[in-house]
Protein backbone atom coordinates (compact mmCIF):
# COMPACT_ATOMS: atom_id res chain seq x y z
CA UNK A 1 0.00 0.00 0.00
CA UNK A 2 1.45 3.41 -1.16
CA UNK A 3 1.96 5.95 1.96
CA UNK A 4 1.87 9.08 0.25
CA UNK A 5 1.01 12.14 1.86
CA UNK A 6 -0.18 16.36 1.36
CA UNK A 7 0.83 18.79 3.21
CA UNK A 8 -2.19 20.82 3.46
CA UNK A 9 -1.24 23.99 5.35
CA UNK A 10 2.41 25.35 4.38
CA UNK A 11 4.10 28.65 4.94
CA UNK A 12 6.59 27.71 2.31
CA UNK A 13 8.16 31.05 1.32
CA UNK A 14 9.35 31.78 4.25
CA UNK A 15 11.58 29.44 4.56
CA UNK A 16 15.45 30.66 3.62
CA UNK A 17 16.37 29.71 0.39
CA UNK A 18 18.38 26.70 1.11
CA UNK A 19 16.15 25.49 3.50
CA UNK A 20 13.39 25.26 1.01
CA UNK A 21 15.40 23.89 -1.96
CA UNK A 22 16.00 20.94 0.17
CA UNK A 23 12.75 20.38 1.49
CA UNK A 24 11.59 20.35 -2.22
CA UNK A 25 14.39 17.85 -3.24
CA UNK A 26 13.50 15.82 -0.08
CA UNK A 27 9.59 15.50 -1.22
CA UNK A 28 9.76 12.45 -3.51
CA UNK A 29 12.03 10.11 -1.14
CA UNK A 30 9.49 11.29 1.58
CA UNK A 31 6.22 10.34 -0.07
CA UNK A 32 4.81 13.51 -0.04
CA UNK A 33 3.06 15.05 -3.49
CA UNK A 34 1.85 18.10 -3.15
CA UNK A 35 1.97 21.36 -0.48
CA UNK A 36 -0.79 23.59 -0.25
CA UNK A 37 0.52 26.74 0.14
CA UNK A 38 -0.69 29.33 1.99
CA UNK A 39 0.25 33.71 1.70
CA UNK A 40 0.80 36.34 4.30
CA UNK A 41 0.21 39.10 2.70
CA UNK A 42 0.90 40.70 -0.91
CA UNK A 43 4.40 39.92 -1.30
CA UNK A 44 3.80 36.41 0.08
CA UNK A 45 0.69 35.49 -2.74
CA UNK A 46 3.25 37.18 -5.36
CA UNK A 47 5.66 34.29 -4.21
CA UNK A 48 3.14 31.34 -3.88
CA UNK A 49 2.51 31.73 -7.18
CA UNK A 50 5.95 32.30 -8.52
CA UNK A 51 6.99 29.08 -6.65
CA UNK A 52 4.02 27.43 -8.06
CA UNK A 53 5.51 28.53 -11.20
CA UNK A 54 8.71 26.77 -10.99
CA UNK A 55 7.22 23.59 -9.63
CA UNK A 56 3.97 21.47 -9.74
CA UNK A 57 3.90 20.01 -6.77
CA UNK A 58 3.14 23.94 -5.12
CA UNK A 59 -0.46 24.71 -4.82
CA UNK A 60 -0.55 28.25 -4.63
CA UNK A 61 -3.32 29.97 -1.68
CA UNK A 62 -3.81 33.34 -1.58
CA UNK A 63 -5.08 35.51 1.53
CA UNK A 64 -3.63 37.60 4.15
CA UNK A 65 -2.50 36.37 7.23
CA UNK A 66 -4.85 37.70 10.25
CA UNK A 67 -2.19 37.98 13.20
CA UNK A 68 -0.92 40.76 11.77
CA UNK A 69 -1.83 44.85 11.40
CA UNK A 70 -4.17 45.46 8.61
CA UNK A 71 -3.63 45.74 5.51
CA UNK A 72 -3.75 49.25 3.88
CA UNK A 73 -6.37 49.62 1.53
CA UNK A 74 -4.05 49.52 -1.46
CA UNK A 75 -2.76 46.27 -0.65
CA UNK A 76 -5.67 44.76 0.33
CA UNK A 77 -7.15 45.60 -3.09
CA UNK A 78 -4.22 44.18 -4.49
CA UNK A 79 -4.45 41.01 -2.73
CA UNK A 80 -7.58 41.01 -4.11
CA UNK A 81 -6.67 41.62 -7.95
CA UNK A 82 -3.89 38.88 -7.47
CA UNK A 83 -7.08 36.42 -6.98
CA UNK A 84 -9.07 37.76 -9.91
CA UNK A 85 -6.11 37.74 -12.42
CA UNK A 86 -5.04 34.00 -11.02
CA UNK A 87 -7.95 32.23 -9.73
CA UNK A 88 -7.97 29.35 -12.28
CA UNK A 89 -4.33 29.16 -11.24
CA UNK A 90 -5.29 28.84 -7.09
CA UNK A 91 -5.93 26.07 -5.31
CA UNK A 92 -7.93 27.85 -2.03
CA UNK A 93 -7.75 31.75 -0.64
CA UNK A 94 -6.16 31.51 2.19
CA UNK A 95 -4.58 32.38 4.89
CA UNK A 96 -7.34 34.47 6.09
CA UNK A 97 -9.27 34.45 9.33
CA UNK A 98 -9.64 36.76 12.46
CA UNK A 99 -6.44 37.78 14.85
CA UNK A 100 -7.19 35.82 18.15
CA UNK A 101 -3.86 35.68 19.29
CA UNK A 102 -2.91 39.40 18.97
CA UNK A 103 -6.30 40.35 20.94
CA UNK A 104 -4.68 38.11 23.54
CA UNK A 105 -1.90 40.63 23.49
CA UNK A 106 -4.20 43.53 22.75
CA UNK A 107 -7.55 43.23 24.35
CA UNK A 108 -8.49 46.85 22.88
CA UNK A 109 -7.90 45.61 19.18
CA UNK A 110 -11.18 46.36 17.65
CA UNK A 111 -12.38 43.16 15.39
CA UNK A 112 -14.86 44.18 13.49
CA UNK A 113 -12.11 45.78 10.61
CA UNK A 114 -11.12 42.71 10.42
CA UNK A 115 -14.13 40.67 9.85
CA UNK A 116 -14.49 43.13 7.39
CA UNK A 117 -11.22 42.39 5.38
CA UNK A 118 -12.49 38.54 5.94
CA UNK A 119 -15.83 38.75 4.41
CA UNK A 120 -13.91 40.49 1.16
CA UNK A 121 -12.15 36.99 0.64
CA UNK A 122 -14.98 34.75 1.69
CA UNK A 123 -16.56 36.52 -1.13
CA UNK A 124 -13.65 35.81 -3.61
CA UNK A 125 -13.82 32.03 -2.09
CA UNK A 126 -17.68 32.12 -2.94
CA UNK A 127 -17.41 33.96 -6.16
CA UNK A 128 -14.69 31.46 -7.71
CA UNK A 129 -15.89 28.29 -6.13
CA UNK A 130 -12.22 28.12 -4.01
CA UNK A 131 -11.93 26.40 -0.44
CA UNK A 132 -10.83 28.89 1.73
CA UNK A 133 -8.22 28.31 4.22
CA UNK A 134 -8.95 29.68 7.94
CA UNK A 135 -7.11 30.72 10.88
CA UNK A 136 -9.71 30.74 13.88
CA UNK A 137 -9.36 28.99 16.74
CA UNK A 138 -11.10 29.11 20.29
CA UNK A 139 -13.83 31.47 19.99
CA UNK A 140 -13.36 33.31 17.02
CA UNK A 141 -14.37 29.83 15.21
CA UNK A 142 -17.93 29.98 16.17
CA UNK A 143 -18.08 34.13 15.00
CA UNK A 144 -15.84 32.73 11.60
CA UNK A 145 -18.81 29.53 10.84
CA UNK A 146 -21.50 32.50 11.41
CA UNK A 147 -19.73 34.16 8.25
CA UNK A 148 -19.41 30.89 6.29
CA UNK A 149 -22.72 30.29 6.87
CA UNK A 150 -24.09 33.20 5.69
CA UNK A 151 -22.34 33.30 2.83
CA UNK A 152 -23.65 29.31 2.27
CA UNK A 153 -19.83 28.38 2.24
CA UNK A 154 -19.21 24.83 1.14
CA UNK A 155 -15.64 24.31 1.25
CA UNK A 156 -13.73 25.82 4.42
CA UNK A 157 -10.49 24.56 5.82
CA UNK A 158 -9.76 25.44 9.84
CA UNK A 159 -6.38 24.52 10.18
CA UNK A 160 -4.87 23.45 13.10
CA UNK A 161 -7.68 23.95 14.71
CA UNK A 162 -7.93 24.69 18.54
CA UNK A 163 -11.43 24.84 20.62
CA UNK A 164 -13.85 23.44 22.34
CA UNK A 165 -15.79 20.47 21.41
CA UNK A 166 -19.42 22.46 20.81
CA UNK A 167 -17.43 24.50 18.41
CA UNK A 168 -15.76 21.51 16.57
CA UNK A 169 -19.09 19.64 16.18
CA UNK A 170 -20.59 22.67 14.52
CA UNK A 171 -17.55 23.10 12.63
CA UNK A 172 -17.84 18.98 11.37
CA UNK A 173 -21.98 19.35 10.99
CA UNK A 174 -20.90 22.21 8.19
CA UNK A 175 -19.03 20.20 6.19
CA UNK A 176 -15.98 21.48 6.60
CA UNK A 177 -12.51 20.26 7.30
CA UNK A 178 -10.23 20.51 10.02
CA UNK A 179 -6.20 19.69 10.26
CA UNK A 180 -3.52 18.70 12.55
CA UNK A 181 0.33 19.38 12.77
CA UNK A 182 3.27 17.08 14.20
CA UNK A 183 1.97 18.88 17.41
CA UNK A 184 -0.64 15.67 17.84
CA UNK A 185 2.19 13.58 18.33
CA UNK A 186 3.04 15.21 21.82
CA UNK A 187 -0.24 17.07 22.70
CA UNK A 188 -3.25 15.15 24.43
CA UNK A 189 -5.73 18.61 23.35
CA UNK A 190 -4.79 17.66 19.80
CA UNK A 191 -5.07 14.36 20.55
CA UNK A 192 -8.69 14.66 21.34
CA UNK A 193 -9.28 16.59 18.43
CA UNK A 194 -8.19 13.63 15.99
CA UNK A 195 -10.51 11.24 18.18
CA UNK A 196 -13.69 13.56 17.30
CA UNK A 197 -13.07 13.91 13.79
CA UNK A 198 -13.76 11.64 11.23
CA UNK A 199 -11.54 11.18 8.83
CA UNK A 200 -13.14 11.81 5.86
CA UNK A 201 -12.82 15.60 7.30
CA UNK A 202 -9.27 15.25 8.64
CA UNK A 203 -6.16 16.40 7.02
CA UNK A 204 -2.15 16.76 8.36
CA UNK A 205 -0.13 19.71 7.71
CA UNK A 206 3.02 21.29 8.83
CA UNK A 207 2.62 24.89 9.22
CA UNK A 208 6.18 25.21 8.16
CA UNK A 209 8.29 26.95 9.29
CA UNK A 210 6.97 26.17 12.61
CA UNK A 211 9.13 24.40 14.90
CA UNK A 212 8.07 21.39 16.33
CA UNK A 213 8.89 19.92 20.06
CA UNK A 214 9.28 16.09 21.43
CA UNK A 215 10.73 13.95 18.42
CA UNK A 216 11.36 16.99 16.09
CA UNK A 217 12.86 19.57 19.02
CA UNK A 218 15.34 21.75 17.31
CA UNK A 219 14.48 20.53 14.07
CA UNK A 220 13.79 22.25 10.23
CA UNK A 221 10.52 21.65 10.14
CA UNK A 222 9.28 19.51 6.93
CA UNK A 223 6.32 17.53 5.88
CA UNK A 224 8.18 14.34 6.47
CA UNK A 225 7.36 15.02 9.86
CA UNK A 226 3.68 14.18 8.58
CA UNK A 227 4.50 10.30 8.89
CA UNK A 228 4.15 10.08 12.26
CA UNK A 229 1.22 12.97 12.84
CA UNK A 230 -0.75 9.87 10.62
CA UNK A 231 0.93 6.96 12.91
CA UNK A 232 -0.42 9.01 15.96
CA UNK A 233 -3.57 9.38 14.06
CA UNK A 234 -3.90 5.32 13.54
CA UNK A 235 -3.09 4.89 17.06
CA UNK A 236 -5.91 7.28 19.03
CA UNK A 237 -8.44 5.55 16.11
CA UNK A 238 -7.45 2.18 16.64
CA UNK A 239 -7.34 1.60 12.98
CA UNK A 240 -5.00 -0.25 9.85
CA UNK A 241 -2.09 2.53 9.37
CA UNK A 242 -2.64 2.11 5.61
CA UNK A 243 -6.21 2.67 5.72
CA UNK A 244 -5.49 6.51 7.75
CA UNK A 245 -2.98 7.17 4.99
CA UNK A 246 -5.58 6.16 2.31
CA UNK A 247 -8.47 8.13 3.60
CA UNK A 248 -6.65 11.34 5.19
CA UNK A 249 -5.19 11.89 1.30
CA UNK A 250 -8.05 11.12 -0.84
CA UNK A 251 -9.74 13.83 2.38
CA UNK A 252 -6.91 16.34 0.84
CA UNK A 253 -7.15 15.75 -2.80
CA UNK A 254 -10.72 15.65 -3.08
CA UNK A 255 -11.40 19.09 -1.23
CA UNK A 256 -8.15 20.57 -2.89
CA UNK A 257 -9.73 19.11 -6.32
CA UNK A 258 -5.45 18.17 -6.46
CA UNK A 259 -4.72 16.15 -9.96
């Protein structure tokens, strides 16, 4: 049985050059056939898709990443030209989602600007039939599936999701699909997570650059580490290790529509 793999959430440009021309070289030895890749901001979607350009195996997202200042209206709007110019050439808008982690830091950080800027890409997502790719954990999941909803969102990807279980189940009754990092190896939270979700809406990412801890401490992260996120997976699911690699990618290539 063939163990081959996605990465489905990817930060890949900012990686340092080297870094990234070996993780590419390292893909095919490590069963892995595709990264969805996911933008920052303007300069970052410029990158996906010039990476995406270069190599087939990079599925270019385009968004703006939430934990971060707004963008200025220019940039937004050109963020948002990017998708209209190279929508057949996406595979999702994303990042996107609402800043829960810098309200942590700034509990006078008005959110409502930024719901705004969301509901301008959940529109692009509706408008061009994408999957949109969402940073919302906790709370701010329940305010982001109020959005999706209205917007009668079909296709929406909460990645490494953190929250409670009410929020999960609403998030699973939708439709929609929820991942995991190498962080489920280690963390009983994440753990749970897996055990909740089905995996016909579960999917295993990196989030790279984003160092790991436990087995991959002080390591370059890289969606090798993916092997034993799924081995972790078969293990809190009690099921055939062939059958979680079977079902967790057709999961990611069906809802990335990946050739």
């Amino acid at each position: 049985m063939s163990r081959r793999l996605i990465d489905a959430h990817i930060h890949l440009d900012m990686y340092e050059d080297g870094e990234r021309i070996v993780l590419l070289d390292k893909l095919e030895e490590s069963s892995v056939d595709a990264l969805v890749t996911v933008s920052n901001n303007l300069a970052s979607s410029n990158r996906q898709l010039e990476l995406a350009g270069l190599d087939n195996r990079i599925k270019p997202a385009i968004g703006y990443h939430p934990e971060q200042a707004l963008p200025a209206e220019e940039e937004l709007q050109a963020i948002l030209n990017v998708i209209d110019q190279n929508s057949h050439r996406l595979t999702a808008i994303g990042e996107v989602g609402l800043p829960y982690y810098t309200r942590q830091e700034q509990p006078d950080l008005e959110v409502e600007p930024y719901i705004e800027v969301l509901e301008q890409f959940i529109r692009k997502a509706k408008g061009y039939e994408l999957p949109i790719v969402l940073h919302a954990v906790y709370e701010d999941a329940a305010l982001v599936c109020d959005l999706l909803e209205s917007y009668s969102i079909e296709k929406a990807h909460f990645h490494w999701f953190k929250g409670e279980d009410t929020i999960l189940k609403r998030i699973l009754a939708n439709g929609y699909v929820v991942s995991v990092t190498p962080d489920v190896t280690y963390k009983v939270k994440v753990q749970h997570i897996v055990d909740q979700t089905p995996l016909s809406q579960l999917m295993v990412e990196t989030d790279g650059p984003w160092p790991f801890e436990g087995h991959f401490s002080g390591k370059v992260t890289h969606p090798s580490m993916m092997h034993k996120s799924i081995q972790t997976i078969a293990e809190i699911k009690h099921l055939n290790i062939d059958e979680v690699y079977r079902k967790i990618y057709a999961t990611t290539r069906n809802f990335y529509r990946i050739e």
